[in-house]
C-alpha atoms as a PDB file:
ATOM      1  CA  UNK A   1       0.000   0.000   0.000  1.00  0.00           C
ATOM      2  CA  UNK A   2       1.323   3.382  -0.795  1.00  0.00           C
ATOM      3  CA  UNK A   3       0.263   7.158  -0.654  1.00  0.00           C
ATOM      4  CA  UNK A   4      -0.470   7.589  -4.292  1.00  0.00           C
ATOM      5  CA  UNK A   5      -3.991   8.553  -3.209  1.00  0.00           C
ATOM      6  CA  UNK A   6      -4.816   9.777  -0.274  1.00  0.00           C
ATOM      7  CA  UNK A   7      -8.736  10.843   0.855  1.00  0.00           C
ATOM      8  CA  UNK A   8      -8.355  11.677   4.396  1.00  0.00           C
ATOM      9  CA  UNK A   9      -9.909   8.700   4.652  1.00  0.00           C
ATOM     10  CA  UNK A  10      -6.673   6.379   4.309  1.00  0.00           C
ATOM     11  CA  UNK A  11      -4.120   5.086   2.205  1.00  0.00           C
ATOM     12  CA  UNK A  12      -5.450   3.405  -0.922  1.00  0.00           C
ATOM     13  CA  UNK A  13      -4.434   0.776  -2.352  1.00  0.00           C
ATOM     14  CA  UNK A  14      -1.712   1.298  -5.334  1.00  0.00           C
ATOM     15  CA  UNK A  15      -2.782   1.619  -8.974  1.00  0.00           C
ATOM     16  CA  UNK A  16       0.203  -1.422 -10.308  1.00  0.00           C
ATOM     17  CA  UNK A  17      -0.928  -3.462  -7.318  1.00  0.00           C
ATOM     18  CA  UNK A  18      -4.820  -3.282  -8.339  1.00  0.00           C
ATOM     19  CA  UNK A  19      -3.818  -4.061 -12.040  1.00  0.00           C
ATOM     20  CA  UNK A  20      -2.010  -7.054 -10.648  1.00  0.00           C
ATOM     21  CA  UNK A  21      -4.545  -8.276  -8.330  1.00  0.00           C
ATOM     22  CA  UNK A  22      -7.197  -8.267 -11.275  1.00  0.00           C
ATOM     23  CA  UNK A  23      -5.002  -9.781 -13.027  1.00  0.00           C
ATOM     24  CA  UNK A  24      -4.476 -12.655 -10.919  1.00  0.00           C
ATOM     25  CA  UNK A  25      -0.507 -11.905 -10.148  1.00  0.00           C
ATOM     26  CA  UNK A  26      -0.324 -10.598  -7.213  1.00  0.00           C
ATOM     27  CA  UNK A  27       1.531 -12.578  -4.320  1.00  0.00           C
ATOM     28  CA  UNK A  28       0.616 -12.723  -0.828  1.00  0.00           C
ATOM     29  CA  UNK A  29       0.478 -11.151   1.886  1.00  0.00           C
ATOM     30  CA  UNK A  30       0.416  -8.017  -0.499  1.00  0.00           C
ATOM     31  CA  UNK A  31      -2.691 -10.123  -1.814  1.00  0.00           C
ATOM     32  CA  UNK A  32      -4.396 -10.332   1.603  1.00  0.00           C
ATOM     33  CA  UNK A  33      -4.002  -6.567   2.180  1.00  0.00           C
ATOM     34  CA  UNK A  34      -5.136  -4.963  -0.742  1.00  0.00           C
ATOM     35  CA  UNK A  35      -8.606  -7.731  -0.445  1.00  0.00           C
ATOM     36  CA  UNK A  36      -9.267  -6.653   3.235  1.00  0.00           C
ATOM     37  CA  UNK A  37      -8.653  -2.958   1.813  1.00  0.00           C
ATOM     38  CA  UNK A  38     -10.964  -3.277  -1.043  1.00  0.00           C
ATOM     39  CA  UNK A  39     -14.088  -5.141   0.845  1.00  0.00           C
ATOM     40  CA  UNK A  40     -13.904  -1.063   2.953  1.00  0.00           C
ATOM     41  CA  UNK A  41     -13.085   1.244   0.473  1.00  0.00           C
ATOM     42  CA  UNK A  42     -15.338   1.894  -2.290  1.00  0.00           C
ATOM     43  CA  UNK A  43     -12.832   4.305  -4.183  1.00  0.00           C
ATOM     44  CA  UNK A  44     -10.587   1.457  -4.807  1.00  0.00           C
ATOM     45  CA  UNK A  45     -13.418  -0.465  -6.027  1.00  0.00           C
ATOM     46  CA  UNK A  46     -14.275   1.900  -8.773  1.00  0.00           C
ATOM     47  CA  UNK A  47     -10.368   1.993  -9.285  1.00  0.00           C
ATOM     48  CA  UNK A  48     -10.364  -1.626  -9.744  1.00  0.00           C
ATOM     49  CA  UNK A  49     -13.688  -1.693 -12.384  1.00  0.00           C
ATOM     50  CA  UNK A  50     -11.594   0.436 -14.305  1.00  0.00           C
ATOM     51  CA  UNK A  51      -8.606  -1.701 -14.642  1.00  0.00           C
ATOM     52  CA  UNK A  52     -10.379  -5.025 -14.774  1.00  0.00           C
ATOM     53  CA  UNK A  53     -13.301  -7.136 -16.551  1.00  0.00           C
ATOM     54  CA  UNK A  54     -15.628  -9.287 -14.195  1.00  0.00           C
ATOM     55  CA  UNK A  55     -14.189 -12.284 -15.320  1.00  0.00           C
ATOM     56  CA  UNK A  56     -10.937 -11.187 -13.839  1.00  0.00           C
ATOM     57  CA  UNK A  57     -12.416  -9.736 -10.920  1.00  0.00           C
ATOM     58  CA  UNK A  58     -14.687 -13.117 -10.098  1.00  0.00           C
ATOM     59  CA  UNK A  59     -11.499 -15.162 -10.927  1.00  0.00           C
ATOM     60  CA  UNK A  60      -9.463 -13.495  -8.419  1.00  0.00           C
ATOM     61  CA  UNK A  61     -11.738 -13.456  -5.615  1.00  0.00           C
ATOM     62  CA  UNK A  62     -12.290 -17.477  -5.818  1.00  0.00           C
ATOM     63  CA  UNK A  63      -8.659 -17.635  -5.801  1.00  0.00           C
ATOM     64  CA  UNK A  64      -8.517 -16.246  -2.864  1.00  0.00           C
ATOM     65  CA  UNK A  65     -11.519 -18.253  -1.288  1.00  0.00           C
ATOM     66  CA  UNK A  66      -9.231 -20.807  -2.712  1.00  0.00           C
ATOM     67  CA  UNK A  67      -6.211 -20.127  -0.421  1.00  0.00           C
ATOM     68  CA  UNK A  68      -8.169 -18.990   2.676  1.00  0.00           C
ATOM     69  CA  UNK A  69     -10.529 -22.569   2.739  1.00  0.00           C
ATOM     70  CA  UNK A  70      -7.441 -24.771   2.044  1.00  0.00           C
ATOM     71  CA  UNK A  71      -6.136 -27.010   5.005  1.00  0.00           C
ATOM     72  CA  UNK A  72      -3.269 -25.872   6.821  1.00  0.00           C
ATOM     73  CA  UNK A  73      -0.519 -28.797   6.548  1.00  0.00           C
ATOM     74  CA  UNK A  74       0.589 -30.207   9.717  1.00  0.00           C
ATOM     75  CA  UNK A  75       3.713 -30.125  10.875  1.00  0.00           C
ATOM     76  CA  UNK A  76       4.945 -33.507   9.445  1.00  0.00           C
ATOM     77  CA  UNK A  77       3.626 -32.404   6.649  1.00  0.00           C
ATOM     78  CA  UNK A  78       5.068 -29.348   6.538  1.00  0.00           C
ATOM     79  CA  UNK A  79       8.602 -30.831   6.979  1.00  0.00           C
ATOM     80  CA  UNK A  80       7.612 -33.125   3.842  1.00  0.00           C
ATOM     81  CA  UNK A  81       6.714 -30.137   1.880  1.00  0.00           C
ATOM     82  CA  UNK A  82       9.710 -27.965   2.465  1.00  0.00           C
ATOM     83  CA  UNK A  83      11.804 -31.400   1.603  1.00  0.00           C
ATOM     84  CA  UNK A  84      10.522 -30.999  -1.953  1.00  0.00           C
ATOM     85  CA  UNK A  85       8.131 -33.602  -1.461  1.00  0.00           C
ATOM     86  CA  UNK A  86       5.073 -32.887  -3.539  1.00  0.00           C
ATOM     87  CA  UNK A  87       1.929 -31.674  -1.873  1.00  0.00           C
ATOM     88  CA  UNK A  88      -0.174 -34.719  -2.233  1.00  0.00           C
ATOM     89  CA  UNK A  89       2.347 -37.119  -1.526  1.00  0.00           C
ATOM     90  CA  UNK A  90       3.393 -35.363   1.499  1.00  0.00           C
ATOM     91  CA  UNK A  91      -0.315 -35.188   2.362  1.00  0.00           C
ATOM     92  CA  UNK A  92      -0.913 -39.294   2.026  1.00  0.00           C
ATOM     93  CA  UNK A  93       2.427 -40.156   4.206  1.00  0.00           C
ATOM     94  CA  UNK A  94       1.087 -37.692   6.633  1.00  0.00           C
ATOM     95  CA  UNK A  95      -2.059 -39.651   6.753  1.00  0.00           C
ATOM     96  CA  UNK A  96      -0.315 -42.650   6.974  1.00  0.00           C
ATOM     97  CA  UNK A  97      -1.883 -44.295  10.387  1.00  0.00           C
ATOM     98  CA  UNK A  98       1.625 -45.903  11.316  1.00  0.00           C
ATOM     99  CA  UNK A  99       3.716 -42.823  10.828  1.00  0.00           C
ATOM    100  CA  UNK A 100       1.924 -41.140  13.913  1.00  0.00           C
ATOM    101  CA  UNK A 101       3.153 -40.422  17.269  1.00  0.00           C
ATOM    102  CA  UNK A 102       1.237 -43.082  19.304  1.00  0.00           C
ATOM    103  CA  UNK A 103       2.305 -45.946  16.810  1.00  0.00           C
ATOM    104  CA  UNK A 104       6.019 -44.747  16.635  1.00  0.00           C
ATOM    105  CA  UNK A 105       6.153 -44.642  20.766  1.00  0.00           C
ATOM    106  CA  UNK A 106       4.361 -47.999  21.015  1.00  0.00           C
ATOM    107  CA  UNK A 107       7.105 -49.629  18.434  1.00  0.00           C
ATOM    108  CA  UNK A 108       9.801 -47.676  20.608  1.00  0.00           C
ATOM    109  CA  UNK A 109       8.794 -48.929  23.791  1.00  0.00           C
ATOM    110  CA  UNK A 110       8.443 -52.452  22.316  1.00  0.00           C
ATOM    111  CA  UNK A 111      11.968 -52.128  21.271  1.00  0.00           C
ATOM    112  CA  UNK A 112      13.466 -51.401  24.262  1.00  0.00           C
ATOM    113  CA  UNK A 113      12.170 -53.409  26.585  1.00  0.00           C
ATOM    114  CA  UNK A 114      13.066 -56.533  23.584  1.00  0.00           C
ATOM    115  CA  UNK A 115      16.906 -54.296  24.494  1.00  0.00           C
ATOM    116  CA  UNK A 116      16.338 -55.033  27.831  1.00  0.00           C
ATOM    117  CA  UNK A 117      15.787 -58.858  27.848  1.00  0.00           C
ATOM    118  CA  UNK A 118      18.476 -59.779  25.456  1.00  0.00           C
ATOM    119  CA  UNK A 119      20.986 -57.900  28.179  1.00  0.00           C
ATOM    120  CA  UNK A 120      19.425 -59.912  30.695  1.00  0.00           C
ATOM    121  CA  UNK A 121      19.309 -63.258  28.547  1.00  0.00           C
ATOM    122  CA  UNK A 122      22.669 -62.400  27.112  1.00  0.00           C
ATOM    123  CA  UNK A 123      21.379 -63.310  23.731  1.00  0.00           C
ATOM    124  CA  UNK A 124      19.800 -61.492  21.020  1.00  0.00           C
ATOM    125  CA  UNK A 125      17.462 -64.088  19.674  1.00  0.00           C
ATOM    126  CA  UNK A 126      14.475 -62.447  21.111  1.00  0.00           C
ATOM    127  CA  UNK A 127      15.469 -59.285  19.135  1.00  0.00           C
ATOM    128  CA  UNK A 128      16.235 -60.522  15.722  1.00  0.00           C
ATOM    129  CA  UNK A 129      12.746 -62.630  15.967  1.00  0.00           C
ATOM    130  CA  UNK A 130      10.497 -59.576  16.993  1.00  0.00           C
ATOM    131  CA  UNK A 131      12.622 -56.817  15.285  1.00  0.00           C
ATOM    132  CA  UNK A 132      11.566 -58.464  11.511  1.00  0.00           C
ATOM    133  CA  UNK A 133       8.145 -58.285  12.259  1.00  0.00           C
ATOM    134  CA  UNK A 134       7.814 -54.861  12.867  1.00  0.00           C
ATOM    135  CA  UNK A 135       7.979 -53.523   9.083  1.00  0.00           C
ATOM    136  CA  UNK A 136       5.241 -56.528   8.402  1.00  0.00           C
ATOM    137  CA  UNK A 137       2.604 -54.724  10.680  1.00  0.00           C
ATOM    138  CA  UNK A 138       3.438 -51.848  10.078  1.00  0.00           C
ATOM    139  CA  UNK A 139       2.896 -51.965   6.323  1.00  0.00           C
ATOM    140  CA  UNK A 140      -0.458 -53.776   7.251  1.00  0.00           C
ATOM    141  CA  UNK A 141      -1.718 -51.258   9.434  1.00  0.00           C
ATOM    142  CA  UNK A 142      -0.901 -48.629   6.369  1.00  0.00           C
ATOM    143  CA  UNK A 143      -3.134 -50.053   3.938  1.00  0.00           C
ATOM    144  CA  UNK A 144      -6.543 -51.792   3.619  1.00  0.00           C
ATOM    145  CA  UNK A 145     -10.278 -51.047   4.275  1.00  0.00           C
ATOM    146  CA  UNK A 146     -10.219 -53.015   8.203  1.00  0.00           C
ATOM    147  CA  UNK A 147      -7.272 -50.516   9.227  1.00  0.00           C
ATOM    148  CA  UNK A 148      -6.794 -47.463   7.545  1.00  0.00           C
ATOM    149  CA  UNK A 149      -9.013 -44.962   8.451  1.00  0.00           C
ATOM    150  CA  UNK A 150      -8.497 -43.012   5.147  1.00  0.00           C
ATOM    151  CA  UNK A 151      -9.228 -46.159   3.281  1.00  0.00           C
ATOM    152  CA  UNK A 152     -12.479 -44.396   1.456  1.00  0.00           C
ATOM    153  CA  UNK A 153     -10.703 -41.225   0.575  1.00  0.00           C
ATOM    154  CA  UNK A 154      -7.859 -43.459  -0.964  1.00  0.00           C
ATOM    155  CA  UNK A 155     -10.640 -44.701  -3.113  1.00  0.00           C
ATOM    156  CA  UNK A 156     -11.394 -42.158  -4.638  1.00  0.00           C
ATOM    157  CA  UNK A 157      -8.153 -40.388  -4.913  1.00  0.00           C
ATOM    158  CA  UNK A 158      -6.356 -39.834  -8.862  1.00  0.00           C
ATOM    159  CA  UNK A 159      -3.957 -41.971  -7.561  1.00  0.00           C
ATOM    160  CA  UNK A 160      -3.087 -45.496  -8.804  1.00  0.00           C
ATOM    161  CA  UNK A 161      -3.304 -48.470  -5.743  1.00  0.00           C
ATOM    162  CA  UNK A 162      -0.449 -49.805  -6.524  1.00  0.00           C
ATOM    163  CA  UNK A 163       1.669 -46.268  -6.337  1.00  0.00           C
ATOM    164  CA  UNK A 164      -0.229 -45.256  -3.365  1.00  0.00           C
ATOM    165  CA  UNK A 165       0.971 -48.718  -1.407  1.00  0.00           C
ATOM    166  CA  UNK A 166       4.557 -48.239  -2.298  1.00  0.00           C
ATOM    167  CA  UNK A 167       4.626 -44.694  -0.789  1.00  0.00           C
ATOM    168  CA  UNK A 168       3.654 -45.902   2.308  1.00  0.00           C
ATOM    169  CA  UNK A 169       5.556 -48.848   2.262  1.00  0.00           C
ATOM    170  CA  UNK A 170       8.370 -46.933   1.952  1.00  0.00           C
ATOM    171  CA  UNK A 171       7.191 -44.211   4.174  1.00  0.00           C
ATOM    172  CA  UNK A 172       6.420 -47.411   7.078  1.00  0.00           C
ATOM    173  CA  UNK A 173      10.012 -49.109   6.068  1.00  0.00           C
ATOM    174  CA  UNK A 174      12.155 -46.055   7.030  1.00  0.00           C
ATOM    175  CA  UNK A 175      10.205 -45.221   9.827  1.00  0.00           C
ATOM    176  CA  UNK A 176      10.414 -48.985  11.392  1.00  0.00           C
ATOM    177  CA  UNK A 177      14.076 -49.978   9.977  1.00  0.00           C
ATOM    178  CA  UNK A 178      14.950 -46.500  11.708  1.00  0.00           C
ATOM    179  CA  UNK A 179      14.224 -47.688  15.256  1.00  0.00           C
ATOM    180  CA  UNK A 180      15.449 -50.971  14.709  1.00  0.00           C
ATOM    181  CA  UNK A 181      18.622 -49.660  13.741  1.00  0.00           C
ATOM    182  CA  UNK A 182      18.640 -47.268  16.868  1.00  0.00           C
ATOM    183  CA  UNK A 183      17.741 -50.723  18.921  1.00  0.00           C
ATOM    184  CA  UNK A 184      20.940 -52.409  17.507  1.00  0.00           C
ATOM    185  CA  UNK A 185      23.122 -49.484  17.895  1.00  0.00           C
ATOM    186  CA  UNK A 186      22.259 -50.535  21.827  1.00  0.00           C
ATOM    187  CA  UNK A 187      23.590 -53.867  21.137  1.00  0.00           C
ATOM    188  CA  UNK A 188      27.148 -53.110  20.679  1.00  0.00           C
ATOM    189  CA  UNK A 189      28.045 -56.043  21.888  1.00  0.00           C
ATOM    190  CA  UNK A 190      27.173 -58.437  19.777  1.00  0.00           C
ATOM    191  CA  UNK A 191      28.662 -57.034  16.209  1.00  0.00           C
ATOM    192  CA  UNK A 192      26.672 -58.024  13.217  1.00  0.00           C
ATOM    193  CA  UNK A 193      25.558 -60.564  14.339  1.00  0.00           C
ATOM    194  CA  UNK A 194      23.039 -57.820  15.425  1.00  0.00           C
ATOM    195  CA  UNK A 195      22.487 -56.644  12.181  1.00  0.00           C
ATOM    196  CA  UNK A 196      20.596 -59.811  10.867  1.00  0.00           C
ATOM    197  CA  UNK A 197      17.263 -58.744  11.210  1.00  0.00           C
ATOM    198  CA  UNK A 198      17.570 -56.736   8.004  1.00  0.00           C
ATOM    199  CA  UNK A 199      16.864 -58.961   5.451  1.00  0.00           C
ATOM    200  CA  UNK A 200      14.431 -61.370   6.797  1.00  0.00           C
ATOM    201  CA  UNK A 201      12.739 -58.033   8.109  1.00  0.00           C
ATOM    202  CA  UNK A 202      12.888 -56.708   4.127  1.00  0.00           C
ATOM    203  CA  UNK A 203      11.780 -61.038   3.085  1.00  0.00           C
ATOM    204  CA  UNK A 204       8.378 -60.614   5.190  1.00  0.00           C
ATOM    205  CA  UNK A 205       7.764 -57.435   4.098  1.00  0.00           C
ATOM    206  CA  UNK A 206       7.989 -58.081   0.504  1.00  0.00           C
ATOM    207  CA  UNK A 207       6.236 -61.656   0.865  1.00  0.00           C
ATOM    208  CA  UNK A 208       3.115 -60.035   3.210  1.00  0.00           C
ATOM    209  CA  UNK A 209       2.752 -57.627   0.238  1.00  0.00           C
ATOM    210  CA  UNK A 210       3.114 -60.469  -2.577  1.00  0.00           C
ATOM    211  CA  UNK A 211       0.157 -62.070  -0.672  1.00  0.00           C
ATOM    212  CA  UNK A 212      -1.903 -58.974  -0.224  1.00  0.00           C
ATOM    213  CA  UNK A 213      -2.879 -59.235  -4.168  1.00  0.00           C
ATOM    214  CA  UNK A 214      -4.501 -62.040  -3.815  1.00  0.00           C
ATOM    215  CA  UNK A 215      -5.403 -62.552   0.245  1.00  0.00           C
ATOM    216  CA  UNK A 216      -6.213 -59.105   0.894  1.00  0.00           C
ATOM    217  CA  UNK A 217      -4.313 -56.683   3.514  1.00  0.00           C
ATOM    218  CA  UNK A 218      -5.273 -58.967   6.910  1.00  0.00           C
ATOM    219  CA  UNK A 219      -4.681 -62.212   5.868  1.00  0.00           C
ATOM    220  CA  UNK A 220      -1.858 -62.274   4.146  1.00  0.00           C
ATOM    221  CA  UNK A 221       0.544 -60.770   6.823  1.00  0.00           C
ATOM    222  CA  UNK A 222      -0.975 -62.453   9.486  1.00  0.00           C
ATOM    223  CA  UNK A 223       0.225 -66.238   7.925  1.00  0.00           C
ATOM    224  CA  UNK A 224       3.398 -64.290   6.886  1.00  0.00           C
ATOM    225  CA  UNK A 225       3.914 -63.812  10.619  1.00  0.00           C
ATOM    226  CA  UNK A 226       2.577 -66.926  11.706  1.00  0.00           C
ATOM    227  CA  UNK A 227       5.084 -68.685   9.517  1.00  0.00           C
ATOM    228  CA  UNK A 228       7.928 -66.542  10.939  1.00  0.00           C
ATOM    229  CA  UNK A 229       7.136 -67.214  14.090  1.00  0.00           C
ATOM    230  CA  UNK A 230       6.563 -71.459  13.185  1.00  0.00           C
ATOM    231  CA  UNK A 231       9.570 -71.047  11.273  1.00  0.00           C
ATOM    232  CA  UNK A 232      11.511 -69.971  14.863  1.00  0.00           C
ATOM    233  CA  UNK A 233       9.998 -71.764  17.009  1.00  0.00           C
ATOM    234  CA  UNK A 234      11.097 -74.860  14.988  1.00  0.00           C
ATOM    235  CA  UNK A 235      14.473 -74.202  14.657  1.00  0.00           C
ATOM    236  CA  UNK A 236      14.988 -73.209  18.229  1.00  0.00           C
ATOM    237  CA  UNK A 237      13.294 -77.284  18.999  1.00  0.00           C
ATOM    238  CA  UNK A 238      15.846 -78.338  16.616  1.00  0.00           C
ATOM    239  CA  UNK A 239      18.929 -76.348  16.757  1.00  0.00           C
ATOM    240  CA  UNK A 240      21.823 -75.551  19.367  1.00  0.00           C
ATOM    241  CA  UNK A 241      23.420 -72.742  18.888  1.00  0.00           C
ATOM    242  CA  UNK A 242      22.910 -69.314  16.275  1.00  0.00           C
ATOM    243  CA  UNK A 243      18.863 -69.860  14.663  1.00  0.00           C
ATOM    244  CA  UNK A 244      19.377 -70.884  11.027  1.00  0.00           C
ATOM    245  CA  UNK A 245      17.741 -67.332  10.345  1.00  0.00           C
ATOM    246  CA  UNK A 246      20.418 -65.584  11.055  1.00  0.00           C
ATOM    247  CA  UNK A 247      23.393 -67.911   9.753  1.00  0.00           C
ATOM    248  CA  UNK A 248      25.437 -67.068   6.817  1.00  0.00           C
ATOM    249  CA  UNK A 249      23.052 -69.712   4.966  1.00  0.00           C
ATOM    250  CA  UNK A 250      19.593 -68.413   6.839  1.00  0.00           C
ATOM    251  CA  UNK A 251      20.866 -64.763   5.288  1.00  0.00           C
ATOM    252  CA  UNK A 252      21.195 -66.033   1.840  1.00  0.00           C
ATOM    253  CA  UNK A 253      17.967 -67.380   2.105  1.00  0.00           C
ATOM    254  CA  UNK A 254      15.735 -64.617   3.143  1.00  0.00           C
ATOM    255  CA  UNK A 255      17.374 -62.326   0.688  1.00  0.00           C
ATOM    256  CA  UNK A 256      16.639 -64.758  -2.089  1.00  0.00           C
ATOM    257  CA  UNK A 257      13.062 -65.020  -0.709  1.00  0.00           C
ATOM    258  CA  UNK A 258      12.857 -61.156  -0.780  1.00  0.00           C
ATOM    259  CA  UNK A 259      13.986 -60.990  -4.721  1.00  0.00           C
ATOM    260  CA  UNK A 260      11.521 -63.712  -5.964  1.00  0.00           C
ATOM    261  CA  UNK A 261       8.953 -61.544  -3.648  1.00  0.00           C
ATOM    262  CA  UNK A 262       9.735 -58.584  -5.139  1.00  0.00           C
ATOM    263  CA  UNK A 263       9.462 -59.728  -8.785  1.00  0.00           C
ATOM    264  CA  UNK A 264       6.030 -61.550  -8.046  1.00  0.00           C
ATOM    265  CA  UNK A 265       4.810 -58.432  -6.511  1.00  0.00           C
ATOM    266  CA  UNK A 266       5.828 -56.494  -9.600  1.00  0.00           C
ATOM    267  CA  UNK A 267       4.121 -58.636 -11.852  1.00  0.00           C
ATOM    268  CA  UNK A 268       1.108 -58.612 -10.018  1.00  0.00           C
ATOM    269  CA  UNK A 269       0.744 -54.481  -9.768  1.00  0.00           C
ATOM    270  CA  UNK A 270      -1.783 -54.477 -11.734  1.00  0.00           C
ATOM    271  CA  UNK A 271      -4.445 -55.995  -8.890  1.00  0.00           C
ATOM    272  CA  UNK A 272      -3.802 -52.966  -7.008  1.00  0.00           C
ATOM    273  CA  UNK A 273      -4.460 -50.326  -9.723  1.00  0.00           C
ATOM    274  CA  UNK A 274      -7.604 -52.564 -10.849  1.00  0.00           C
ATOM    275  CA  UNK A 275      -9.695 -52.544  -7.912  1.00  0.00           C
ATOM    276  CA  UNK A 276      -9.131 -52.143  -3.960  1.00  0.00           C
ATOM    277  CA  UNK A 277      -6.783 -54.162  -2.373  1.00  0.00           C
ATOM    278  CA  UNK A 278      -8.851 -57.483  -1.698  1.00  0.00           C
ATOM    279  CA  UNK A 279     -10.570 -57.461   2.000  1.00  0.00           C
ATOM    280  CA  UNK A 280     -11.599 -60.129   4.328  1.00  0.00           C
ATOM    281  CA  UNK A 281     -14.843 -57.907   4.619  1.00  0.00           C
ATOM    282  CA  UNK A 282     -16.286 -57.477   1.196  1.00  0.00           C
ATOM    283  CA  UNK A 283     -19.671 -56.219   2.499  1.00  0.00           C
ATOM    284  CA  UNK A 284     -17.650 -53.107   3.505  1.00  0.00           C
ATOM    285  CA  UNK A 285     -15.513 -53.223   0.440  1.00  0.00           C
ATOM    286  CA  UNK A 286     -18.594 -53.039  -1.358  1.00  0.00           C
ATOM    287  CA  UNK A 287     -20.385 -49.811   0.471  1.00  0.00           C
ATOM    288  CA  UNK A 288     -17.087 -47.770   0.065  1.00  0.00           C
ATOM    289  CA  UNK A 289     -17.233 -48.663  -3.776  1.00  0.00           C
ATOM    290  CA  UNK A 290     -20.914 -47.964  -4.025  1.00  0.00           C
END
């Protein structure tokens, strides 16, 4: 605002800044100022009829109901944004139900007190058995009509399924291989040995989501886990010594299983862009696709 025109009333609003606002260029806040000015001064208004056709005119004022009804991103999302994530992206990660604060703290807490017992067991079997699973929920509890609450806006989002499960598998792998690897920084002790979680951890999580295509988001990491846990409990009836997990062998193994996992999930994209992810509850599939 400048003194170009002055009333006794107040200052108006400048002649290159009303040209700009009808024409749709000018920025904020200089945008905000001269609209509050203009919805009070009637001389600008006239001003602004002069320099402007109501097309103009209407267009800027819905761009500016535009900007002042648009959400205000959250802080996470915020962060995401000024990372040069893209708007919508950052918007779906930040609606990601695992990536909140109460899930995060619950997977901490988990994690330390796993910390705990292998100090007082003086092994870390306990850890490398829970620490794999963690990814697997999480990526279930990120997608799917029975436990994402967002499940019916994903629906109808311009966004293809299978894209929209891969950023928050991503989003749910950092996140969870994050405070695993802060768990096995606490495990000095123990070398690498502490470090084998990783690829049966990355094995699940590829397999769950293999199975999701055709099991649906409940199902299939729940016999994913099941067989993890079989697969331990087995070996520890059978075996003295380091789990066959987490041998040389055992690590060959579960990166092999996550490559074939990967491919078969690749190839089978094309479920996920199709339709909804297949649910256990198809009455409910059915309403939110109704």
């Amino acid at each position: 605002m400048r003194d170009d025109k002055h009333d006794g009333a107040g200052w108006h609003a400048d002649a290159d800044d009303l040209r700009a606002y009808a024409r749709g260029e000018l920025e904020a806040p200089r945008l905000w100022s001269v609209d509050a000015h203009l919805v009070a001064c009637a001389p600008c208004r006239g001003a602004l009829a002069e320099v402007s056709d109501p097309l103009a005119l209407d267009t800027g004022w819905e761009r500016l109901d535009a900007e002042l009804d648009a959400p205000r991103p959250g802080v996470f999302e915020g962060l995401l944004m000024r990372l040069g994530i893209a708007d919508h992206t950052a918007r779906l990660l930040a609606a990601t139900p695992v990536l909140r604060a109460s899930w995060l703290g619950a997977v901490l807490l988990v994690l330390v007190m796993t910390v705990v017992s292998v100090y007082s067991a003086g092994s870390p079997a306990m850890f490398l058995a829970l620490a794999p699973l963690l990814p697997l929920g999480g990526v279930a509890l990120s997608y799917g009509p029975a436990l994402d609450p967002t499940y019916e806006m994903t629906l109808v989002a311009p966004l293809h399924g299978f894209r929209l499960l891969m950023i928050r598998t991503v989003a749910v792998l950092v996140a969870s291989l994050a405070l695993n690897g802060l768990a096995t920084l606490a495990l000095p002790g123990y070398g690498l040995r502490a470090l084998a979680w990783l690829l049966p951890a990355l094995a699940l999580t590829t397999t769950g989501l293999a199975l999701t295509a055709r099991l649906g988001p409940v199902l299939a990491p729940v016999l994913v886990s099941g067989g993890w846990v079989g697969l331990l409990a087995m070996a520890e009836a059978t075996t003295h010594g380091t789990l066959p997990p987490f041998t040389a062998a055992g690590q060959g193994v579960a990166g092999a299983v996550a490559a074939v996992a990967a491919v078969l999930l690749h190839r089978l994209r094309d479920r996920f862009d199709a339709s909804p992810v297949p649910s256990l509850f198809p009455d409910f599939a059915h309403r939110s696709t109704s």
